[in-house]
Structures are given as C-alpha cells and as structure tokens.
N, C-alpha and C. Protein backbone atom coordinates (compact mmCIF):
# COMPACT_ATOMS: atom_id res chain seq x y z
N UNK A 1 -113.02 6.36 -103.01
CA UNK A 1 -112.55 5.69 -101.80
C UNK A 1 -111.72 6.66 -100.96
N UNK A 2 -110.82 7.26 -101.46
CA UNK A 2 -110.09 8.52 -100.66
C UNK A 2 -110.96 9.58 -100.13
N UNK A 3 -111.55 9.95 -101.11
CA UNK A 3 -112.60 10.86 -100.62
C UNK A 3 -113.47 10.41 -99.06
N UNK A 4 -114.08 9.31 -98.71
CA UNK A 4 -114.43 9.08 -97.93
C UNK A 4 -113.97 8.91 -96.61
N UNK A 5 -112.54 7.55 -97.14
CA UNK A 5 -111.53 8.16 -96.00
C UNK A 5 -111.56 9.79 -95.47
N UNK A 6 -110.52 10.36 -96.28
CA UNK A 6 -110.47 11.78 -96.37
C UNK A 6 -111.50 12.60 -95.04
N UNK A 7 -112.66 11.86 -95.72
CA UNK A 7 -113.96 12.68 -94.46
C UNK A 7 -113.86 11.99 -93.21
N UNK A 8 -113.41 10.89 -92.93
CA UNK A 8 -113.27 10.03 -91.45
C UNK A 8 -111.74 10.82 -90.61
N UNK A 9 -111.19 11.25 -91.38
CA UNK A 9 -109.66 11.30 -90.90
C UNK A 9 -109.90 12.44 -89.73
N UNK A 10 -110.83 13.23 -89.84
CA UNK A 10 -111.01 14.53 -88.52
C UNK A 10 -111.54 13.41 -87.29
N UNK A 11 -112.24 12.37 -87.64
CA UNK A 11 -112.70 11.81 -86.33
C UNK A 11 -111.55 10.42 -85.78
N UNK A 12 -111.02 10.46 -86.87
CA UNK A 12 -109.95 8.92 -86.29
C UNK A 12 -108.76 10.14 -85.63
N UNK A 13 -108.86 11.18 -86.12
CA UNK A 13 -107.25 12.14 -85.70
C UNK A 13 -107.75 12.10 -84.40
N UNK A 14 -109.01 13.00 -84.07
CA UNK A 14 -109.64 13.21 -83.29
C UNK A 14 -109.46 12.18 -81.71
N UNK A 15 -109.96 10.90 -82.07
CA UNK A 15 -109.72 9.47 -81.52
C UNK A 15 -108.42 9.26 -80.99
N UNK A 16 -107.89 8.97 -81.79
CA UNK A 16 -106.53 9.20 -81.70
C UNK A 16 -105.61 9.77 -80.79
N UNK A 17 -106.04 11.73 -80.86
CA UNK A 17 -105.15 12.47 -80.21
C UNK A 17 -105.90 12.22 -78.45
N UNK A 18 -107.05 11.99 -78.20
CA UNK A 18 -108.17 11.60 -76.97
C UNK A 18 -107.08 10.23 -76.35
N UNK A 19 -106.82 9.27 -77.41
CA UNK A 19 -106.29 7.93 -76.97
C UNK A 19 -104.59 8.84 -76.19
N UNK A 20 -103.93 9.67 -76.91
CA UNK A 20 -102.93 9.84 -76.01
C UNK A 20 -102.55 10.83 -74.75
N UNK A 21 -103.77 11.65 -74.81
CA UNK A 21 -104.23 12.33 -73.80
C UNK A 21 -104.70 11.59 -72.52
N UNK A 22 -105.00 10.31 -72.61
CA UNK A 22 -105.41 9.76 -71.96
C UNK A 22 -104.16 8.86 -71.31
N UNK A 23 -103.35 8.27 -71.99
CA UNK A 23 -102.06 7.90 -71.70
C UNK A 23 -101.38 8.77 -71.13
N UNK A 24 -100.60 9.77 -71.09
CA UNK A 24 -100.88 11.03 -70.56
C UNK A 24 -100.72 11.34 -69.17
N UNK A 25 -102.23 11.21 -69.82
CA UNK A 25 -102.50 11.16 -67.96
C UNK A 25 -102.56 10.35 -66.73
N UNK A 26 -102.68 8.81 -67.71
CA UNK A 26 -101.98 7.97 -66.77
C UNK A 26 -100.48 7.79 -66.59
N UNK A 27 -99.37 8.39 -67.34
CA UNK A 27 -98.06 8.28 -67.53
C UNK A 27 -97.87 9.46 -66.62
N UNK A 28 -98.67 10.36 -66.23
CA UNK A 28 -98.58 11.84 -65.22
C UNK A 28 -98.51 11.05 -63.89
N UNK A 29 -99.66 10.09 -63.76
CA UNK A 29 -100.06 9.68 -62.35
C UNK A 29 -99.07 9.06 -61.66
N UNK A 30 -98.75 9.53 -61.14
CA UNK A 30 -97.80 8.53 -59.79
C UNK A 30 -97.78 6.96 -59.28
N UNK A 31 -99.39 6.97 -59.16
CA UNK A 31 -99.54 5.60 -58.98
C UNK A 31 -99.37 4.79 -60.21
N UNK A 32 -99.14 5.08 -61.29
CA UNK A 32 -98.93 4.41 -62.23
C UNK A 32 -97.55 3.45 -61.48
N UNK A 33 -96.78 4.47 -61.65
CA UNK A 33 -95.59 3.38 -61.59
C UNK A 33 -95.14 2.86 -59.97
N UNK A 34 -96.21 2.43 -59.63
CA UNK A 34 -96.32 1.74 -58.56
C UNK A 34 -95.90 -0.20 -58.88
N UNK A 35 -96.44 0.10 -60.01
CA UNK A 35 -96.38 -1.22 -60.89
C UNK A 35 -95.39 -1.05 -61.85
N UNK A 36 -94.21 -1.75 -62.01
CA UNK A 36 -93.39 -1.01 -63.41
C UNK A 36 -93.80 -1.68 -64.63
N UNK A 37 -94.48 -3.25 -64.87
CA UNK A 37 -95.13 -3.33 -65.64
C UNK A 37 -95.43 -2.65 -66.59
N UNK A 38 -96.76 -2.14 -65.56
CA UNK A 38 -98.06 -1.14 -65.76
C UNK A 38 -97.65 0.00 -66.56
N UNK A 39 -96.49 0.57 -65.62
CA UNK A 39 -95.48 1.73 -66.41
C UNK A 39 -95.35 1.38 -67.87
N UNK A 40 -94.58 0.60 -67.30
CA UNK A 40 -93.64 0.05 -69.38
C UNK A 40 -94.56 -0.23 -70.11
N UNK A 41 -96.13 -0.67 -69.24
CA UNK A 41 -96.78 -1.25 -70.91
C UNK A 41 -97.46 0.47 -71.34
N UNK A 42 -97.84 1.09 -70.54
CA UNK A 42 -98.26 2.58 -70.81
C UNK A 42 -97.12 3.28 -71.47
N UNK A 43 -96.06 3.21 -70.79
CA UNK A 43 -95.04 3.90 -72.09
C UNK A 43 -95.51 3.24 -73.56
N UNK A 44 -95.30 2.43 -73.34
CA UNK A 44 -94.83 1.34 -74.93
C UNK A 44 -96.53 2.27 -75.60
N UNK A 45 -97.39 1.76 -74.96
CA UNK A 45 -98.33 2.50 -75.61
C UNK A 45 -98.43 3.98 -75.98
N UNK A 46 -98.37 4.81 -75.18
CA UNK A 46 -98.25 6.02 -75.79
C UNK A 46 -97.19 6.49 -76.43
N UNK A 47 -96.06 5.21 -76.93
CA UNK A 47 -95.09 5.77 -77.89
C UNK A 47 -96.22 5.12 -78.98
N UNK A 48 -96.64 4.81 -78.81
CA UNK A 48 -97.33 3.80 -80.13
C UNK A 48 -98.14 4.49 -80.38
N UNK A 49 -99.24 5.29 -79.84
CA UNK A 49 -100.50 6.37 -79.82
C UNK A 49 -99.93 7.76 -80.54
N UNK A 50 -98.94 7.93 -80.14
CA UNK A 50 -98.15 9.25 -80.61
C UNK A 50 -97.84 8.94 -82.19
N UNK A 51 -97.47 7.58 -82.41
CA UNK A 51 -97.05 7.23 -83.68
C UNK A 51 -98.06 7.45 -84.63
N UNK A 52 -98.98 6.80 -84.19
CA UNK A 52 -99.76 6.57 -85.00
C UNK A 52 -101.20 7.93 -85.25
N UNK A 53 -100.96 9.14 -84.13
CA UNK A 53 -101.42 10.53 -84.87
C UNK A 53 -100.56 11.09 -85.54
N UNK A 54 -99.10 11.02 -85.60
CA UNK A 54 -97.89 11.18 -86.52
C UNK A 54 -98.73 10.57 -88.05
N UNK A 55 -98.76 9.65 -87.89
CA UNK A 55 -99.23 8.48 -89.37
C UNK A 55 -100.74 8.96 -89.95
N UNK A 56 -101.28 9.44 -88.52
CA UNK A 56 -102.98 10.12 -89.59
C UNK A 56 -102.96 11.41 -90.10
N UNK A 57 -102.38 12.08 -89.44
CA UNK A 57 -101.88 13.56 -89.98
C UNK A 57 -100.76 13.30 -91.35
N UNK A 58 -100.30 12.44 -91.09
CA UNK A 58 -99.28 12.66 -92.83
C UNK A 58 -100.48 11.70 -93.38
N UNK A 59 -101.14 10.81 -93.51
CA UNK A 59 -101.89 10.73 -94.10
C UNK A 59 -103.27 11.78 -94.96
N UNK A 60 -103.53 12.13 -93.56
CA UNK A 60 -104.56 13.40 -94.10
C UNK A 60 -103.79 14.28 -95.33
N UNK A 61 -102.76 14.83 -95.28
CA UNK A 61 -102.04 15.88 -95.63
C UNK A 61 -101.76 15.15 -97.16
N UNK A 62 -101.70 14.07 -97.47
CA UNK A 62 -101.19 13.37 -98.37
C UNK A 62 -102.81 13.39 -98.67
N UNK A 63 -103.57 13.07 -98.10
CA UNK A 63 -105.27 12.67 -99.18
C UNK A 63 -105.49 13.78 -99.86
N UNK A 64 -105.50 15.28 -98.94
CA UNK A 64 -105.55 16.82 -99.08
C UNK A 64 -104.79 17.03 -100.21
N UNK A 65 -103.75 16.48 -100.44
CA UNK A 65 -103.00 16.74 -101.57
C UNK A 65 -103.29 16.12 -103.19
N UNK A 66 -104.00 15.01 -102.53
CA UNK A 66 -104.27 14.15 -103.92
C UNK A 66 -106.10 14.65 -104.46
N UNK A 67 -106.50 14.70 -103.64
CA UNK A 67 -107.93 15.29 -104.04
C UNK A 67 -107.76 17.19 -104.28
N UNK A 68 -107.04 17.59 -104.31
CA UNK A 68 -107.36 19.12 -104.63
C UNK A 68 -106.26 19.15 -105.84
C-alpha cells in the first residue's frame, strides 16, 4: 500500500505545487482585490495549498524512509 502511494506522491506534489502557482497568480493580480472577499478567500486558500505541499513532501520523505 505505501509503495503505491509512494509512486502517486510525484504527481499529487506535482498537482499540488500547479494548485499554488496558480493562487499566486491570482494573489499577484490586482484585480483580485477589487473584491476583498475574493482576496481573503484566495489568501485563506493559498495558505491552505502551501500547507498542504508542506504535508506531501514530509510525507514523501517519510514513505522514502520506510521503504528503503
């Protein structure tokens, strides 16, 4: 079961780091915070996007460790 994980974790990191690149770049845009909403819910998210490639990378590093 790790093992398999293990092999998904390059494409969920992958996913992942795309999802906050993308936040990003809407948190860059100006017109974002035209809306402060819009703003705050894009912050809130890319603190949450950031978290959670934080959480696949110590994961990976932890599978890497248990399979070798």
């Amino acid at each position: 079961k790790e093992q398999k994980e293990l092999e998904g974790m390059d494409t969920a990191i992958h996913a992942a780091e795309a999802n906050v690149q993308r936040l990003e770049a809407l948190a860059n845009n100006p017109a974002t915070y035209q809306q402060r909403e819009h703003a705050a819910n894009i912050s809130t998210e890319l603190t949450a996007a950031r978290v959670e490639v934080d959480r696949l990378y110590a994961r990976w590093a932890e599978l890497e460790a248990m399979l070798q």
